[in-house]
N, C-alpha and C. Protein backbone atom coordinates (compact mmCIF):
# COMPACT_ATOMS: atom_id res chain seq x y z
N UNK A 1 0.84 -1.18 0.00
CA UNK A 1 0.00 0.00 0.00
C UNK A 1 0.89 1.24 0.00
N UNK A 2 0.79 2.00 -1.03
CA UNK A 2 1.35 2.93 -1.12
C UNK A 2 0.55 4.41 -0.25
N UNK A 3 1.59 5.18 0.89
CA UNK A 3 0.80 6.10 1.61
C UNK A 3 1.65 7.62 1.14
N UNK A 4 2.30 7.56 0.16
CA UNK A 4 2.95 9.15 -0.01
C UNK A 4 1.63 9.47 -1.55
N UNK A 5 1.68 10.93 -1.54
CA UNK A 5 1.28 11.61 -2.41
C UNK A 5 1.43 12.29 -3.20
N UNK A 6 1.18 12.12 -4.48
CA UNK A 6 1.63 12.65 -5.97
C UNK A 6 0.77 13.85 -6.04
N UNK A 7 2.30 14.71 -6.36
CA UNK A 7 1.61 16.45 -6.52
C UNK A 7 1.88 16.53 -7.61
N UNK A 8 2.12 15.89 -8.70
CA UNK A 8 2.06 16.57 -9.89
C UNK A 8 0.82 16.76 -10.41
N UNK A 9 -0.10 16.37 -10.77
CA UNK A 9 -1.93 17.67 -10.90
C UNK A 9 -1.22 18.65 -10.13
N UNK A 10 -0.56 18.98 -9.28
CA UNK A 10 -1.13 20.63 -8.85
C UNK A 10 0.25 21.17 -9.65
N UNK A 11 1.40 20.57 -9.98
CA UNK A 11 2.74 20.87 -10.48
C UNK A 11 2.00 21.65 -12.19
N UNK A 12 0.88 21.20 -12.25
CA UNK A 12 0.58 22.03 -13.46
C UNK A 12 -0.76 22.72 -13.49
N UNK A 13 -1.25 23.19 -12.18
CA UNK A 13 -2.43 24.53 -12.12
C UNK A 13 -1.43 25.38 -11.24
N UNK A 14 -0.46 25.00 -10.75
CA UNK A 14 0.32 26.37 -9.90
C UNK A 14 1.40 26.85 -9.96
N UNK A 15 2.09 28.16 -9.91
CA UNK A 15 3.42 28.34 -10.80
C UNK A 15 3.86 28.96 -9.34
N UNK A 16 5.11 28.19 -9.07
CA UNK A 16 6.01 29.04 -7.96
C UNK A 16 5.75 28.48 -6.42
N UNK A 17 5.15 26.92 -6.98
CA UNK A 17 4.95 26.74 -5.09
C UNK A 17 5.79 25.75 -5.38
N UNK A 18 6.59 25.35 -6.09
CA UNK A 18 7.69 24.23 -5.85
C UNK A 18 8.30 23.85 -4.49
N UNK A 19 8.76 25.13 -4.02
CA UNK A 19 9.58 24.63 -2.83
C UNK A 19 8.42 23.74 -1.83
N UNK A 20 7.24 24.23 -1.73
CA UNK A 20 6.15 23.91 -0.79
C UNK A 20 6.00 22.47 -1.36
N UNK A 21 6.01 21.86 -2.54
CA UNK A 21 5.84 20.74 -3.20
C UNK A 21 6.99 20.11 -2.53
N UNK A 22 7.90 20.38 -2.18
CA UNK A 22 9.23 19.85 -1.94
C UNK A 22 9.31 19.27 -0.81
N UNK A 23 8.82 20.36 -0.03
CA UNK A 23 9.44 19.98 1.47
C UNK A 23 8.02 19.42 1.77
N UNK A 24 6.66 18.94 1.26
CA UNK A 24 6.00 17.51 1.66
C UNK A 24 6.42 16.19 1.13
N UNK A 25 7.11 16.94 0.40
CA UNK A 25 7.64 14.90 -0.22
C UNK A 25 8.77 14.99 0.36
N UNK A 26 9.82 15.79 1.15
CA UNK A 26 10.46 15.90 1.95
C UNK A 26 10.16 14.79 3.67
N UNK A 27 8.88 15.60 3.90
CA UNK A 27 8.50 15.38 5.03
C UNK A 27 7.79 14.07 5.00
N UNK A 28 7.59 13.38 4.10
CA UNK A 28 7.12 11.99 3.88
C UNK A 28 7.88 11.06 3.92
N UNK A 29 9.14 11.41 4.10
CA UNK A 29 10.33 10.29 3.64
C UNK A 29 11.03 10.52 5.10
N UNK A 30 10.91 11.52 5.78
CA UNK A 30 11.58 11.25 7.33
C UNK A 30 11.51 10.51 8.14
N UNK A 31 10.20 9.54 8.13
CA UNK A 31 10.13 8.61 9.00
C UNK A 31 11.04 7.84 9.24
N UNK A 32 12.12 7.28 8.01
CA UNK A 32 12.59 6.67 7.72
C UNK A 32 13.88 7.28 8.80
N UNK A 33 14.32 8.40 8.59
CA UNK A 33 15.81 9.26 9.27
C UNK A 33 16.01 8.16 10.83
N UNK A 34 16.77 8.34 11.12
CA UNK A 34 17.20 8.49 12.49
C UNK A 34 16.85 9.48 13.24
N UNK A 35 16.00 9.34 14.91
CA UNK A 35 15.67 10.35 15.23
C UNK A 35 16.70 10.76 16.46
N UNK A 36 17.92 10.70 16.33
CA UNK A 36 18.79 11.27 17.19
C UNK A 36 19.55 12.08 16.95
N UNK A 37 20.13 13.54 17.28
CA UNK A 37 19.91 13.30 19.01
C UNK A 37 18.21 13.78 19.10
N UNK A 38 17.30 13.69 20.23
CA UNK A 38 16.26 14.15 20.38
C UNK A 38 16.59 15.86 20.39
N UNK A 39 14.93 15.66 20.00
CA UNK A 39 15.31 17.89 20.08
C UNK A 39 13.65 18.35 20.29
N UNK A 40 13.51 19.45 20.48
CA UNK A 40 12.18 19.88 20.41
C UNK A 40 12.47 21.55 20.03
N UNK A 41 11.38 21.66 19.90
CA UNK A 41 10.89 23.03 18.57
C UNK A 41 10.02 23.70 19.38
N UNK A 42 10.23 24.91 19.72
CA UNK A 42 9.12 26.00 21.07
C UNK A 42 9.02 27.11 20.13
N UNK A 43 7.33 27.40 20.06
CA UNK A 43 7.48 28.86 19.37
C UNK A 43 6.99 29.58 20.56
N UNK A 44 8.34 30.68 20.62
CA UNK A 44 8.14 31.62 21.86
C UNK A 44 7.24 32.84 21.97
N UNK A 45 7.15 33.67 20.76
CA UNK A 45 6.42 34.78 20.59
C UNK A 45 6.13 34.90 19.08
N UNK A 46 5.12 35.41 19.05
CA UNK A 46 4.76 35.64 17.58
C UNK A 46 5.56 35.91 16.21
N UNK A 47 6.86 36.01 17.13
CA UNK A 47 7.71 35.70 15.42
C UNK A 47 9.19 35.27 16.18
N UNK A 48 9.11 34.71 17.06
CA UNK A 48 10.56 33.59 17.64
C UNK A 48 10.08 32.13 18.04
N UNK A 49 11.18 31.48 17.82
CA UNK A 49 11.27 30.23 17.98
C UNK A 49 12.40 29.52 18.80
N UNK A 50 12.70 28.31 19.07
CA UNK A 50 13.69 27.93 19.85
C UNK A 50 13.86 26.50 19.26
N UNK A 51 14.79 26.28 19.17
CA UNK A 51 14.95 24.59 18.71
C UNK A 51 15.98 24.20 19.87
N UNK A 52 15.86 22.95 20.42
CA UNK A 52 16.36 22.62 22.13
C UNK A 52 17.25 21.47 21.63
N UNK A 53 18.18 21.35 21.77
CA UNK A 53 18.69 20.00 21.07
C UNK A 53 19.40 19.18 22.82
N UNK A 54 19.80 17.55 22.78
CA UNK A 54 19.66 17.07 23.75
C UNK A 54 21.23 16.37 23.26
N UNK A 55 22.38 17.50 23.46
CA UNK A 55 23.27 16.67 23.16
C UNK A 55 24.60 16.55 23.80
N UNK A 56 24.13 15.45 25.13
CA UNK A 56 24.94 15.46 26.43
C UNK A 56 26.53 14.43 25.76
N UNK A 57 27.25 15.32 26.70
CA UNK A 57 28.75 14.84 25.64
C UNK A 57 29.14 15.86 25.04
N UNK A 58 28.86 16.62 24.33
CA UNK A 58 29.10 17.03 23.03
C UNK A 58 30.00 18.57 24.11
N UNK A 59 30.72 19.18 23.34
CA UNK A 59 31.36 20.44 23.70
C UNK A 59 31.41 21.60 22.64
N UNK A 60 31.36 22.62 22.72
CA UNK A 60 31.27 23.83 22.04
C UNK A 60 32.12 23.31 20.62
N UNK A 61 33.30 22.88 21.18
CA UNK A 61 34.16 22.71 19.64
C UNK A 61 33.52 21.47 18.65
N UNK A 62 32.65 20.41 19.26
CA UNK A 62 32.61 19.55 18.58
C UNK A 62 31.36 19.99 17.89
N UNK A 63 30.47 21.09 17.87
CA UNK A 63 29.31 20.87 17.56
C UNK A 63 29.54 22.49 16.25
N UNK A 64 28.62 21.80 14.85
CA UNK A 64 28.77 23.08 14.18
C UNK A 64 27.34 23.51 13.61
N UNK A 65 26.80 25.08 13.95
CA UNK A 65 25.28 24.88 13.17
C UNK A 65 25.67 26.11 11.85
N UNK A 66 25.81 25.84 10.46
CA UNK A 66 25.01 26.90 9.57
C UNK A 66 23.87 26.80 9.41
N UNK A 67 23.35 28.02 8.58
CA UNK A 67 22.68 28.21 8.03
C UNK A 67 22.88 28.37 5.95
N UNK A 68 22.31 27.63 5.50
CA UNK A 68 22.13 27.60 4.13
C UNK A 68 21.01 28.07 3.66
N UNK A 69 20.94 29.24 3.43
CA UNK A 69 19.80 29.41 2.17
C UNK A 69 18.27 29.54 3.69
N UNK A 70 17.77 28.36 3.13
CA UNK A 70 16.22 27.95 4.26
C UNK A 70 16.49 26.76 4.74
N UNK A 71 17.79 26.44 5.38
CA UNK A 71 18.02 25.34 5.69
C UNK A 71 19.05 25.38 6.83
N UNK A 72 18.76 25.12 8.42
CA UNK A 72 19.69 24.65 9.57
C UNK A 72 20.34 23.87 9.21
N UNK A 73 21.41 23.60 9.59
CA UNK A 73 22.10 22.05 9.39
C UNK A 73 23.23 22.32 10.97
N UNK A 74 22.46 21.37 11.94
CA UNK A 74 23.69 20.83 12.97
C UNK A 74 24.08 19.76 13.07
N UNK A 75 25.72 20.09 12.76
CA UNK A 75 26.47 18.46 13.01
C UNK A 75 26.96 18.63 14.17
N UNK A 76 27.50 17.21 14.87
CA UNK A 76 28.20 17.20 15.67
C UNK A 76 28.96 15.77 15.57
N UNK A 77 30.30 15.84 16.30
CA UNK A 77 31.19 15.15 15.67
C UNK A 77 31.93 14.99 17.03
N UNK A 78 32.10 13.61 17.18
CA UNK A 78 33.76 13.76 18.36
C UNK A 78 34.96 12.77 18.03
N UNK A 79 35.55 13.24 18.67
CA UNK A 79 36.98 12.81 18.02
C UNK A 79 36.98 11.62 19.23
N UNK A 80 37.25 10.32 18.56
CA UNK A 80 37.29 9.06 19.38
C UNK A 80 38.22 9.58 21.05
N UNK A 81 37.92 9.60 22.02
CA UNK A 81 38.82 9.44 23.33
C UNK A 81 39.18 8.10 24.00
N UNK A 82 39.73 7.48 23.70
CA UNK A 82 39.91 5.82 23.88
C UNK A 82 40.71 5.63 25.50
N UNK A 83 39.63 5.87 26.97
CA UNK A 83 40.97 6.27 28.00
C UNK A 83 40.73 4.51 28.57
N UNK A 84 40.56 4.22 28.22
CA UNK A 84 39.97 2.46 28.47
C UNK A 84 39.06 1.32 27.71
N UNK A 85 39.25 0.31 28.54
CA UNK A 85 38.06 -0.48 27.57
C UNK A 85 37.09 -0.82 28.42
N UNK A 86 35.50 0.17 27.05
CA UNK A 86 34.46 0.29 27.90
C UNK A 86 33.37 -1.40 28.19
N UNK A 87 33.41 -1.41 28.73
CA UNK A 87 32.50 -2.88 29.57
C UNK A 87 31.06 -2.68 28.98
N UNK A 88 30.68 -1.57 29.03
CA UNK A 88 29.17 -0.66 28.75
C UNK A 88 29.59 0.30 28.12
N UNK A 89 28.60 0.43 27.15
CA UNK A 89 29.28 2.22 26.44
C UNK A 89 27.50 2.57 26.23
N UNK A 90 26.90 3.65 26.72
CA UNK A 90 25.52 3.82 26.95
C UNK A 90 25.33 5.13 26.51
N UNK A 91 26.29 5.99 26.42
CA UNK A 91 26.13 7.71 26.38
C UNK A 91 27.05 7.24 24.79
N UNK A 92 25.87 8.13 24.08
CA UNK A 92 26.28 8.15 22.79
C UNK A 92 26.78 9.15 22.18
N UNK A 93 27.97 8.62 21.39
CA UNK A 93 28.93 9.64 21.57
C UNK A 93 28.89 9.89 19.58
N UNK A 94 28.03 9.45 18.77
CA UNK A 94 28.53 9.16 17.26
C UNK A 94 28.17 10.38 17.02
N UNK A 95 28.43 10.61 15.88
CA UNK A 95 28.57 12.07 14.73
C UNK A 95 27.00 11.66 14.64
N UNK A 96 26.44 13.34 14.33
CA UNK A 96 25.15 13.11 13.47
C UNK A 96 24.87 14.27 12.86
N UNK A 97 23.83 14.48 11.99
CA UNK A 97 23.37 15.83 11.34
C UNK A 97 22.03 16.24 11.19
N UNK A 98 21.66 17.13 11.67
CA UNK A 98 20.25 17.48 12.15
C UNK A 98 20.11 18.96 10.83
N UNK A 99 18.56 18.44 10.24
CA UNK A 99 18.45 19.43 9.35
C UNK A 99 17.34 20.27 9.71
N UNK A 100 16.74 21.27 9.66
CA UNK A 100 15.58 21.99 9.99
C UNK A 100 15.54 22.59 8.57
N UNK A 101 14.16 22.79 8.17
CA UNK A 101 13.95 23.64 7.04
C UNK A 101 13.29 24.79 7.31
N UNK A 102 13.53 25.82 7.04
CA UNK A 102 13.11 27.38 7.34
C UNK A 102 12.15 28.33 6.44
N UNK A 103 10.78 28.53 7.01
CA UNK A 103 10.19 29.73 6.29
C UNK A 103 11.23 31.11 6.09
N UNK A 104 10.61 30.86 5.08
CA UNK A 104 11.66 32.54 4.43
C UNK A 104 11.34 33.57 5.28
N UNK A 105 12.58 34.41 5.30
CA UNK A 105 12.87 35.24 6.68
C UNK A 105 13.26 35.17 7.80
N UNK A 106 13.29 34.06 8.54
CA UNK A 106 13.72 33.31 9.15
C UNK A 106 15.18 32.90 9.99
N UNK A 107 15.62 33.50 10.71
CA UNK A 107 17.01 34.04 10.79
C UNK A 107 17.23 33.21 12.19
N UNK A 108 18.61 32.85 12.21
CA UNK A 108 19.18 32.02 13.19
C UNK A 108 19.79 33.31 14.71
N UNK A 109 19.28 33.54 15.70
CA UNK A 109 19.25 34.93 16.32
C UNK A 109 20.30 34.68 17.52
N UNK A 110 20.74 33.29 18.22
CA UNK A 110 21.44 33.15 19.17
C UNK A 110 21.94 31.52 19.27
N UNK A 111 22.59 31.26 19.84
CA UNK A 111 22.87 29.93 19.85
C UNK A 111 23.68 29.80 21.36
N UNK A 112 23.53 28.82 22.12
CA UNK A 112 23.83 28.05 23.26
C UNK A 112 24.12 26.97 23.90
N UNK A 113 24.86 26.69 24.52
CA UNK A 113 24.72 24.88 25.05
C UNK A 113 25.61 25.29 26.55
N UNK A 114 24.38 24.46 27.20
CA UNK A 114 24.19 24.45 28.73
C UNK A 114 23.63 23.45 29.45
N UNK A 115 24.21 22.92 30.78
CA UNK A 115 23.88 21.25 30.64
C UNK A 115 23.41 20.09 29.83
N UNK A 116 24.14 20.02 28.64
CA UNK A 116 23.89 19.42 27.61
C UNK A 116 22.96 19.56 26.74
N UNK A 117 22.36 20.83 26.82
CA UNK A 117 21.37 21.21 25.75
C UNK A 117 22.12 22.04 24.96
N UNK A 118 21.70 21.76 23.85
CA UNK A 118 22.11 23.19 22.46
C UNK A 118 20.67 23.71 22.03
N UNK A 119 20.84 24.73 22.63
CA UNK A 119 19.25 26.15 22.24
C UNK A 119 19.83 26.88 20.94
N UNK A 120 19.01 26.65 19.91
CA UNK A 120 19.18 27.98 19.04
C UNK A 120 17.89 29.14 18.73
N UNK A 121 17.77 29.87 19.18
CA UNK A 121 17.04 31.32 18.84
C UNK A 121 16.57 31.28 17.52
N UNK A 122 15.75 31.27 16.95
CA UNK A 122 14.99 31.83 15.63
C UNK A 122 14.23 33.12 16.06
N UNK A 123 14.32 34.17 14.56
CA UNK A 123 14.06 34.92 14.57
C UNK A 123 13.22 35.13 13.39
N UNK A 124 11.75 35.49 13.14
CA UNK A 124 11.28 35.75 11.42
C UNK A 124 11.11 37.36 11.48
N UNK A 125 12.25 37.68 10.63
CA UNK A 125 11.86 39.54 10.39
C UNK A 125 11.77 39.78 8.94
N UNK A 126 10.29 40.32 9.41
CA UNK A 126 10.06 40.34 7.62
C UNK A 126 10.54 41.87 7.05
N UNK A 127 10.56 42.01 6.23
CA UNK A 127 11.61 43.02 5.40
C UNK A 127 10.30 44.31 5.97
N UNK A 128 10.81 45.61 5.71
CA UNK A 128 9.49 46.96 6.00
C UNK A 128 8.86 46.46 4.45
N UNK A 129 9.23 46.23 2.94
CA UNK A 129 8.77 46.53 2.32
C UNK A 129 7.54 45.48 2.10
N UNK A 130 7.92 44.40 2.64
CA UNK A 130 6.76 42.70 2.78
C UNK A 130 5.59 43.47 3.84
N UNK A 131 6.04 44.32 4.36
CA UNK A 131 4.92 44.72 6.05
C UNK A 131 3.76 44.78 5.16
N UNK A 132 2.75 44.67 6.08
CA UNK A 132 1.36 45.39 5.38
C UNK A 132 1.65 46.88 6.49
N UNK A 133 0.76 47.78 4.96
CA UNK A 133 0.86 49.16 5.17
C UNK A 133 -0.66 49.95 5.18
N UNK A 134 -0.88 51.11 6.26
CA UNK A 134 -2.24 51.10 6.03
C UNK A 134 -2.23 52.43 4.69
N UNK A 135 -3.25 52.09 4.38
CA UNK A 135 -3.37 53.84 2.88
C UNK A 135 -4.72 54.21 4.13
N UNK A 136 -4.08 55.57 4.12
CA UNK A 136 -5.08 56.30 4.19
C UNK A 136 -6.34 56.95 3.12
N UNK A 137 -6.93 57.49 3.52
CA UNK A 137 -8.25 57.76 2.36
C UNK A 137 -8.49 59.06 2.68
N UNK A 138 -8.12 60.01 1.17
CA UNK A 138 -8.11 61.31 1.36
C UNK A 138 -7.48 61.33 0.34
N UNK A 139 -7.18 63.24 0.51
CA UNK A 139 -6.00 63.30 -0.54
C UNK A 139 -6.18 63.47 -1.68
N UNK A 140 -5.43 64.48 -2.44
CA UNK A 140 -5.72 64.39 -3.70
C UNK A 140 -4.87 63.21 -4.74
N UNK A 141 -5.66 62.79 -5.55
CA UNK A 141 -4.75 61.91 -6.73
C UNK A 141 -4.42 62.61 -7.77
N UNK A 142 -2.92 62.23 -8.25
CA UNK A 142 -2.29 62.58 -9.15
C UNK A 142 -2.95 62.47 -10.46
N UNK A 143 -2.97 64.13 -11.18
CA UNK A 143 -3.78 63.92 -12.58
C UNK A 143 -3.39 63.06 -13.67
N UNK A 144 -4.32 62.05 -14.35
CA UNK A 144 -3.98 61.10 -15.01
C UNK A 144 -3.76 61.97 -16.38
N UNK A 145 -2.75 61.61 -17.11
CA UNK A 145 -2.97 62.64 -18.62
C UNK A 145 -4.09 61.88 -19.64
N UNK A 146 -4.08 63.12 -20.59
CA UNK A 146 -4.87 62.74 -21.52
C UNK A 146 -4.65 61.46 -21.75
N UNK A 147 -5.74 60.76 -22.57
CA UNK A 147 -5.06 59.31 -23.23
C UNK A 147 -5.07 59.48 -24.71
N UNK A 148 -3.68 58.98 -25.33
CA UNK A 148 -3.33 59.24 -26.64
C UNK A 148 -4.06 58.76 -27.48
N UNK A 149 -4.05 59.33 -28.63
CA UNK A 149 -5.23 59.15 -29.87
C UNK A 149 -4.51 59.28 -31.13
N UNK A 150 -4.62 58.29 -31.96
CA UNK A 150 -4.42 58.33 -33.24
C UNK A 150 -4.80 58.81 -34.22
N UNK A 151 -4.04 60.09 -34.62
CA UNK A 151 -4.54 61.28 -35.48
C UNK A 151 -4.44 60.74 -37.16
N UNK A 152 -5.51 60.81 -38.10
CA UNK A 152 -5.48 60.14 -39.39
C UNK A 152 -4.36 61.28 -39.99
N UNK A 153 -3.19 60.41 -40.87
CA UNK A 153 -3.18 60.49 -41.51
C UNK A 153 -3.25 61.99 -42.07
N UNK A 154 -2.54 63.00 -42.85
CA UNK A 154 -2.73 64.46 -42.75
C UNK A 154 -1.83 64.27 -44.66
N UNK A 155 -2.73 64.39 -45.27
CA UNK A 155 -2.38 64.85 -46.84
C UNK A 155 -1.39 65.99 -47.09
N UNK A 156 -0.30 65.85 -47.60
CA UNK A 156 0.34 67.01 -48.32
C UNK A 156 0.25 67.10 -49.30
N UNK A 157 0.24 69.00 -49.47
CA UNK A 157 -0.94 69.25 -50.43
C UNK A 157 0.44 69.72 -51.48
């Protein structure tokens, strides 16, 4: 039984929602990912966010987050420490890469790690010129000119 969904019908009534086409056939195929390290996603105020990541072990140097384009990407990585041989090894120590995908505008605002959490700050600031703006009502409008006319044709005599 097939459970993902074919957007092409809409790939040809709509021009320019590709990326939105993307990131559901994106989000259909994650089940599959690895879900470590755990993390959770807080929206704090009407245009911030927080992504909490749970990654005990890890130290400032081993951990790296850009930003690409509309896209988080945190790795983290450690360099083997071999001070014995472990009997139990329970605290997981492997490389991994955590992706978040970002509404446009969307800006990475702070970053942290504190008892083994890594907090990063989101920020969405939309540009002044995206704002909605109010028009007032009044005022005079600018005179429209004549509208041009096609004069026949003039015989020389």
């Amino acid at each position: 039984m097939r459970t993902d969904f074919d957007f092409a019908p809409l790939y040809r009534s709509s021009i320019g929602f590709d990326r939105v086409f993307n990131l559901l056939n994106n989000a259909q195929r994650l089940h599959a990912i690895d879900t470590w390290p755990p993390y959770d996603i807080v929206k704090t105020g009407e245009d911030d966010y927080q992504i909490t990541m749970a990654v005990a072990g890890y130290g400032d140097g081993d951990l790296d987050i850009t930003q690409e384009r509309n896209v988080l990407v945190v790795k983290g990585g450690k360099s083997e420490e071999l001070r014995g041989e472990y009997l139990h090894r329970g605290i997981a120590g492997r490389g991994f890469e955590r992706r978040f995908e970002l509404a446009d505008h969307v800006k990475v605002d702070a970053a942290s790690l504190k008892n083994g959490l890594l907090s990063i700050s989101l920020k969405r600031e939309i540009p002044e010129a995206m704002k909605p703006r109010k028009i007032t009502i009044g005022g005079d409008l600018p005179q429209m000119a004549a509208p041009l006319q096609i004069e026949p044709e003039r015989q020389v005599a």
